[in-house]
Protein backbone atom coordinates (compact mmCIF):
# COMPACT_ATOMS: atom_id res chain seq x y z
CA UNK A 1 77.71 -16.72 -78.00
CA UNK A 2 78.28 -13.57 -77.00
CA UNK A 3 76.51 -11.98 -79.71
CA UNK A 4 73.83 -14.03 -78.63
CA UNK A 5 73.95 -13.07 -74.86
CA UNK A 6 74.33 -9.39 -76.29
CA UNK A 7 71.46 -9.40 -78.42
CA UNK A 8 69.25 -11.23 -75.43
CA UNK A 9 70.47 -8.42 -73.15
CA UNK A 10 70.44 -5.69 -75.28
CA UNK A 11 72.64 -3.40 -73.32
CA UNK A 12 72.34 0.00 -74.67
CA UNK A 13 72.00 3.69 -73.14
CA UNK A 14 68.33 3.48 -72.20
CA UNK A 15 68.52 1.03 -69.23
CA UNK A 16 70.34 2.95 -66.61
CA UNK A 17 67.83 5.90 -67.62
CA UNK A 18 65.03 3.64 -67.03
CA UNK A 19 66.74 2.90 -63.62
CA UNK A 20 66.80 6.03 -62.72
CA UNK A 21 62.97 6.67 -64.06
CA UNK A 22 61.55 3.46 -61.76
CA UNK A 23 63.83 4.65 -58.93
CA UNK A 24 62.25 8.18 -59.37
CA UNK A 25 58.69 6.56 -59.59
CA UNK A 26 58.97 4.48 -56.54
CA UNK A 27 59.94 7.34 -54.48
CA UNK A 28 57.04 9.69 -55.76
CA UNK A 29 55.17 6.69 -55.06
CA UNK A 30 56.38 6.31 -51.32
CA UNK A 31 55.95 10.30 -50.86
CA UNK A 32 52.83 10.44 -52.78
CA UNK A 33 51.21 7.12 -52.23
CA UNK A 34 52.66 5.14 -49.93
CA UNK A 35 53.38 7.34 -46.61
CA UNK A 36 49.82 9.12 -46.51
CA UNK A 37 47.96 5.32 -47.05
CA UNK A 38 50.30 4.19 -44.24
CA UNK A 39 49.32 6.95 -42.23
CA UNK A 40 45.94 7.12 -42.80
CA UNK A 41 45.96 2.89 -41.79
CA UNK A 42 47.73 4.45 -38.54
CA UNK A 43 44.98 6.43 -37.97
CA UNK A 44 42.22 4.27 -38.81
CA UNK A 45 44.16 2.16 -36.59
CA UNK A 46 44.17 4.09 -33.91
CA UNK A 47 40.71 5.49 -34.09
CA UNK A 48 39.21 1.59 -34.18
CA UNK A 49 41.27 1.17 -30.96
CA UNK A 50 40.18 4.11 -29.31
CA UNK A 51 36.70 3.48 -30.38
CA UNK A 52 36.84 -0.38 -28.62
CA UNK A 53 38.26 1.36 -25.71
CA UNK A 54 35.45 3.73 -25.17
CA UNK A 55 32.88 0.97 -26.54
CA UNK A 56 34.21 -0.97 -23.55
CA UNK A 57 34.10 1.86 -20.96
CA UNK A 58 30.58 2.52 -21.97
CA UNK A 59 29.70 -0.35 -21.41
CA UNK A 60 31.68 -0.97 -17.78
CA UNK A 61 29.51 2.15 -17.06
CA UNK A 62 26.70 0.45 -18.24
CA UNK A 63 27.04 -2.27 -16.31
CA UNK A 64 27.72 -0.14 -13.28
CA UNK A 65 24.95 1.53 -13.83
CA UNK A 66 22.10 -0.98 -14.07
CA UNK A 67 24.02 -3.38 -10.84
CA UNK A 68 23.22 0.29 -8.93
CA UNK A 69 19.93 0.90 -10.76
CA UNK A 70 19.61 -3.02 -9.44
CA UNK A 71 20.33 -2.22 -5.70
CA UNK A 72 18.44 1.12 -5.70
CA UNK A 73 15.47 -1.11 -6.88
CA UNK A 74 15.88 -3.97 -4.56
CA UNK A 75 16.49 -1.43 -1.67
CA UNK A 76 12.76 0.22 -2.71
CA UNK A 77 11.18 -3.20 -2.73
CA UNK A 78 12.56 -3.33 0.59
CA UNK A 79 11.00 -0.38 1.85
CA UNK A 80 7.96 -0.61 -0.46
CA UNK A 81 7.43 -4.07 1.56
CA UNK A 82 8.09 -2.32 5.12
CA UNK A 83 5.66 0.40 4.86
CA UNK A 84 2.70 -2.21 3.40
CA UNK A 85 3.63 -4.17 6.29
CA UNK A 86 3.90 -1.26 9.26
CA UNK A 87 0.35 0.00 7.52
CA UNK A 88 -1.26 -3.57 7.60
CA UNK A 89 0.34 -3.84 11.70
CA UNK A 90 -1.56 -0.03 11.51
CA UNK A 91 -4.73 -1.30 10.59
CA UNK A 92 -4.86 -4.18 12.36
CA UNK A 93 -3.97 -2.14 15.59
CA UNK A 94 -6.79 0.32 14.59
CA UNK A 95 -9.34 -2.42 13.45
CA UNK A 96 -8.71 -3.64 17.22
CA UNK A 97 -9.22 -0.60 19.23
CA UNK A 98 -12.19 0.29 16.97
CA UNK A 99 -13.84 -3.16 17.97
CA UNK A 100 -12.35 -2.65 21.47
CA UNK A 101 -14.24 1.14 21.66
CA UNK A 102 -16.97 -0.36 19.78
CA UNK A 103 -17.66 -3.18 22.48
CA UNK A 104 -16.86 -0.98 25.22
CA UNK A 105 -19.85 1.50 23.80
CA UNK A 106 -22.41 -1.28 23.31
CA UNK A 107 -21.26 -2.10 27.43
CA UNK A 108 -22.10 1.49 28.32
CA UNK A 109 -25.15 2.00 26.18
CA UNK A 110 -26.63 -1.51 27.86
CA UNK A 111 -25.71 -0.14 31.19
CA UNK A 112 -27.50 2.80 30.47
CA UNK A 113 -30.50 1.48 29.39
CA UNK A 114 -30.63 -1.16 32.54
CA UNK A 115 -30.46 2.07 34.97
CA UNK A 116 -32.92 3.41 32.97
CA UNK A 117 -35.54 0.79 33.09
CA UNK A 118 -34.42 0.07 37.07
CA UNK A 119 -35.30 3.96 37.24
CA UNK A 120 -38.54 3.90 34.64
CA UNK A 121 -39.64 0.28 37.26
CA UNK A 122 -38.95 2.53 40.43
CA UNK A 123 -40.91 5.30 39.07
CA UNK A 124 -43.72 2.94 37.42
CA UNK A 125 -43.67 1.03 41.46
CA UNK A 126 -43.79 4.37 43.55
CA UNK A 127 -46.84 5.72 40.92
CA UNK A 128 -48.80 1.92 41.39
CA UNK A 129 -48.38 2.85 44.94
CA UNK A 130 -49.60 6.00 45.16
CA UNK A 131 -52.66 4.85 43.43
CA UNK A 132 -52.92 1.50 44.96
CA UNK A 133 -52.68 3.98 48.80
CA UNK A 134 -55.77 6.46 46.61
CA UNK A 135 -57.66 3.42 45.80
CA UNK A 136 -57.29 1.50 49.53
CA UNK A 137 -58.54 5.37 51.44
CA UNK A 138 -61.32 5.50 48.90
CA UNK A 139 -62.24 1.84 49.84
CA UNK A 140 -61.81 2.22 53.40
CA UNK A 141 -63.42 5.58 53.08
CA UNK A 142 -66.41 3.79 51.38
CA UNK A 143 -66.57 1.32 53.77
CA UNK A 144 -66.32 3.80 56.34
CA UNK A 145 -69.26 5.25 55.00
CA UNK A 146 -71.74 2.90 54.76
CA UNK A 147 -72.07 0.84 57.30
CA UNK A 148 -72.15 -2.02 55.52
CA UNK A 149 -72.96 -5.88 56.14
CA UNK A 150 -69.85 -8.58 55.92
CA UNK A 151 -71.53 -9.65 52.05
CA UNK A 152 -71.49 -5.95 51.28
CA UNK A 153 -67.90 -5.84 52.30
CA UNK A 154 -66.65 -8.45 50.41
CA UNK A 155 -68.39 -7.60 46.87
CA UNK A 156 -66.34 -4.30 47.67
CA UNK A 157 -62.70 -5.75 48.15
CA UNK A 158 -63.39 -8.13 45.38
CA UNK A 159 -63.87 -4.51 43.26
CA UNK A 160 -61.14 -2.81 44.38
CA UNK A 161 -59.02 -5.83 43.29
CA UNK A 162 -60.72 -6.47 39.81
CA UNK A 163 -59.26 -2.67 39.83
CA UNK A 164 -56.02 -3.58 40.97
CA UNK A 165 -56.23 -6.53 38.38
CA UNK A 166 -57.30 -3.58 35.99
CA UNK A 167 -54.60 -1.44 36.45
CA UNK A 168 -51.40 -3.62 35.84
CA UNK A 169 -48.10 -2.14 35.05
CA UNK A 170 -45.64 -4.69 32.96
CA UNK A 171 -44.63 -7.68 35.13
CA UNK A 172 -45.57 -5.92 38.47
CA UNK A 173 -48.72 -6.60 39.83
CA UNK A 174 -50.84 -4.45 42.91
């Protein structure tokens, strides 16, 4: 049996030399192999973390930055709204003293013209007199004149109206 243990274990000279060989190989391995791989996983690591950590403080700023973009916006909407409003309050305000000035003129210009026709009538009334005084001395002066029967007198008033009749100025009459 034990020849048959020895000669399934063959215990000779070679295994503590292949020992030594795999212990050897497993520690080139770990100097060569394994420490740099485990190193360069640290790294990796480390350089996925640090790029979540800035991927997340990029986009905290970018957050921050559009919720002030938002505000600066909303706060020129705000203004935006003000000045259409104090220009439509403008216009109005101007609209109104335009039509205020505007009436105002049309008041004056109708004065105006009133004093001027009162003053045009006046002049028009003190002319018809004047002639109406040059026609009644050339009548009288006429009459005067000839010495003339009551008939004779008559046909000559009834001329020197058909003259007055003749000589009508707008509504006013002689």
């Amino acid at each position: 049996m034990i020849e048959t243990i020895q000669g399934i274990i063959d215990l000779n000279s070679t295994l503590p030399i292949q020992i030594i060989n795999f212990l050897i190989l497993v520690a080139l391995l770990r100097a060569v192999a394994y420490k740099p791989v485990v190193r360069m996983m640290e790294e990796r690591k480390a350089k996925i973390a640090e790029s979540i950590e800035k991927a997340d403080a990029d986009a905290a700023a970018a957050a921050a930055t559009l919720d002030e973009y938002k505000a600066q916006l909303a706060e020129a909407r705000v203004k935006a709204q003000e000045i259409v409003d104090l220009a439509e309050k403008r216009a109005s305000e101007e609209r109104a003293a335009s039509i205020q000035a505007t009436k105002l003129e049309i008041e004056q210009m109708k004065k105006s013209a009133q004093e001027q026709m009162e003053q045009e009538r006046a002049h028009a009334v003190e002319q018809l007199k004047g002639e109406v005084v040059t026609v009644a001395l050339e009548a009288a002066g006429k009459i005067i004149q000839k010495n003339l029967t009551a008939a004779d007198n008559d046909a000559i008033i009834g001329e020197f109206i058909a003259k007055l009749d003749a000589d009508k100025i707008g509504d006013a009459t002689c």
